[in-house]
Protein backbone atom coordinates (compact mmCIF):
# COMPACT_ATOMS: atom_id res chain seq x y z
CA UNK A 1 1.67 -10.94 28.77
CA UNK A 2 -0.99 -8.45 28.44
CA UNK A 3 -3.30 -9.69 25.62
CA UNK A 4 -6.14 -6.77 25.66
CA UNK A 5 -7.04 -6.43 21.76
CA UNK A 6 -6.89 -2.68 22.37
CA UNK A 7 -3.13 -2.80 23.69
CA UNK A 8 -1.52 -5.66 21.34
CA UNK A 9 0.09 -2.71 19.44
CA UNK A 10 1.03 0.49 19.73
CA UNK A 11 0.53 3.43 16.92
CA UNK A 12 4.26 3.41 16.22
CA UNK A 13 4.26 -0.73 15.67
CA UNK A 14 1.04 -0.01 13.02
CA UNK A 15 3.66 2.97 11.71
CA UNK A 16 6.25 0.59 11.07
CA UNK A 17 4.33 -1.99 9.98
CA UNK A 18 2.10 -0.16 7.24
CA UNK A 19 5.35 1.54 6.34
CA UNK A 20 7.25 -1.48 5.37
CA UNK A 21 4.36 -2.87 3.55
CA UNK A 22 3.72 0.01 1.45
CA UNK A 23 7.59 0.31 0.81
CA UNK A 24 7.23 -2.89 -1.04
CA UNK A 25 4.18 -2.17 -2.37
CA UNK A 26 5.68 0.89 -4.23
CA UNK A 27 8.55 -0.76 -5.29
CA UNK A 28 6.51 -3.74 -6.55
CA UNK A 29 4.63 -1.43 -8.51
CA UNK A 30 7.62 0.56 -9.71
CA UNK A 31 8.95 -2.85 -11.37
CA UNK A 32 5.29 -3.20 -12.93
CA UNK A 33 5.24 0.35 -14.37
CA UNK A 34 1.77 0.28 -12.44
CA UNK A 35 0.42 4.15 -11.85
CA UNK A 36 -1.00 2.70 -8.75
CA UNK A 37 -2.26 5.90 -7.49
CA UNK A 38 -4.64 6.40 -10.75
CA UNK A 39 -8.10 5.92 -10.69
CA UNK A 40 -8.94 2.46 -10.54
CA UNK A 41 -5.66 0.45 -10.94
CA UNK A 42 -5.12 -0.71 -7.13
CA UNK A 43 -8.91 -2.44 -8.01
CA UNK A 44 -7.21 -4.05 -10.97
CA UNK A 45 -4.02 -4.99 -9.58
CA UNK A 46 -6.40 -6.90 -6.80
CA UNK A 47 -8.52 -8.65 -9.84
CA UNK A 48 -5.28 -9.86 -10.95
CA UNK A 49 -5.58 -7.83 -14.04
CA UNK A 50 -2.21 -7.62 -15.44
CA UNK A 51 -3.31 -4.71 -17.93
CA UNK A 52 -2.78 -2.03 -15.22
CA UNK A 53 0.97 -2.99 -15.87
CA UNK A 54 3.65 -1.26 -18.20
CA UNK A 55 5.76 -4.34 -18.47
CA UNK A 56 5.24 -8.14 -18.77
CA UNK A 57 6.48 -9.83 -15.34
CA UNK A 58 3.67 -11.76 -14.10
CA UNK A 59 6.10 -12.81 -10.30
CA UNK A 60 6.41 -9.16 -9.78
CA UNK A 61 2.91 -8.69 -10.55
CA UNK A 62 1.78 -11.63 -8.32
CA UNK A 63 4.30 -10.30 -5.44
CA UNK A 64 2.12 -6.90 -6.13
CA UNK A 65 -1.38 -8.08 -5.96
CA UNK A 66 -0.13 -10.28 -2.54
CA UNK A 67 1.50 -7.16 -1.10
CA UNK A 68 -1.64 -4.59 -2.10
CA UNK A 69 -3.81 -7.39 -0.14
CA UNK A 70 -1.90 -7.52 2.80
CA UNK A 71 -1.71 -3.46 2.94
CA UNK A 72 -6.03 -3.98 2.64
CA UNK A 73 -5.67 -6.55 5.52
CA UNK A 74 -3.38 -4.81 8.00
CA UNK A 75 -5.32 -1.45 7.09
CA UNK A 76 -8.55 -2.67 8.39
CA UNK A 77 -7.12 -4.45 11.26
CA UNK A 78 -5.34 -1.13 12.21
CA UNK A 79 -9.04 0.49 12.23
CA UNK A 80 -10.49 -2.21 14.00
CA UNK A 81 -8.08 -2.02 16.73
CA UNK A 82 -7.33 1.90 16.72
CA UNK A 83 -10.26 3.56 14.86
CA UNK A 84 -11.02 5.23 12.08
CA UNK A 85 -9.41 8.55 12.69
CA UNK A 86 -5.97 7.34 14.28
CA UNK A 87 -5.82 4.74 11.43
CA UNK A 88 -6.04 8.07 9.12
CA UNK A 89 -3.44 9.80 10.80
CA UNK A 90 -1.06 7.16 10.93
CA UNK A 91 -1.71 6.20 7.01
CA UNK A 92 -1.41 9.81 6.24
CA UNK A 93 2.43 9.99 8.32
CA UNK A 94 3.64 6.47 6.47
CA UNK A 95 2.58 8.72 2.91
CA UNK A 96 4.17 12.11 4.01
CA UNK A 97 7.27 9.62 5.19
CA UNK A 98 7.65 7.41 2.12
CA UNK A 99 6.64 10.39 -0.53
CA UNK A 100 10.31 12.05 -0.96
CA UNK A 101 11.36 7.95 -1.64
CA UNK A 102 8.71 7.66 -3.89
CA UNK A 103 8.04 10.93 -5.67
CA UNK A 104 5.54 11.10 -8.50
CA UNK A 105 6.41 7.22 -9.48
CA UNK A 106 3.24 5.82 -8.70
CA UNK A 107 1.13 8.53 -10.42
CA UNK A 108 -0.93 8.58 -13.40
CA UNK A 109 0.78 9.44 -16.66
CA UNK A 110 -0.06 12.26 -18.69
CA UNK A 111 -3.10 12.14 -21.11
CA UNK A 112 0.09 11.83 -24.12
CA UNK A 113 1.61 9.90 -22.52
């Protein structure tokens, strides 16, 4: 088995594995009512702070701060072992893929809203 830290995965395997994550991650935040793409609210999803959140259901909410961590984890790993710019390109092709899933879900509502 070849274990070169360079070659332990290949840019589709960090595709399918950001991909999945961030899946969850959306639909975990969905179930929240968390505009996780405003300003600000992946920070307070991380320091637990359950205000970010449109509805009261702290095991989603837990599931979502766990999930957002992992994406953090796996994210920096990917740079570590890929760099910076293929790490970009691959986290921009899981948001191109999973955007007609997602739509405008995770955005920030309007200023009446």
């Amino acid at each position: 088995m070849n274990t070169h830290h360079e070659e332990r995965f290949t840019t589709a395997h960090w595709e399918e594995l950001l991909q999945s994550i961030d899946l969850e991650v959306a639909q975990m935040a969905i179930v929240c009512r968390v505009p996780l793409l405003a300003p600000g609210a992946a920070a307070r999803v991380l320091a637990r702070d359950s205000g970010v959140a449109g509805v009261d259901n702290p095991l989603a909410f837990a599931k979502l701060r766990n999930l957002l961590a992992m994406h953090y984890a796996v994210s920096c790993q990917m740079i570590d072992e890929v760099g910076g710019d293929a790490a970009a390109d691959i986290t921009q092709h899981v948001r191109e893929h999973l955007a007609p899933r997602i739509g405008h879900q995770l955005d920030a509502p309007p200023p009446d809203a």
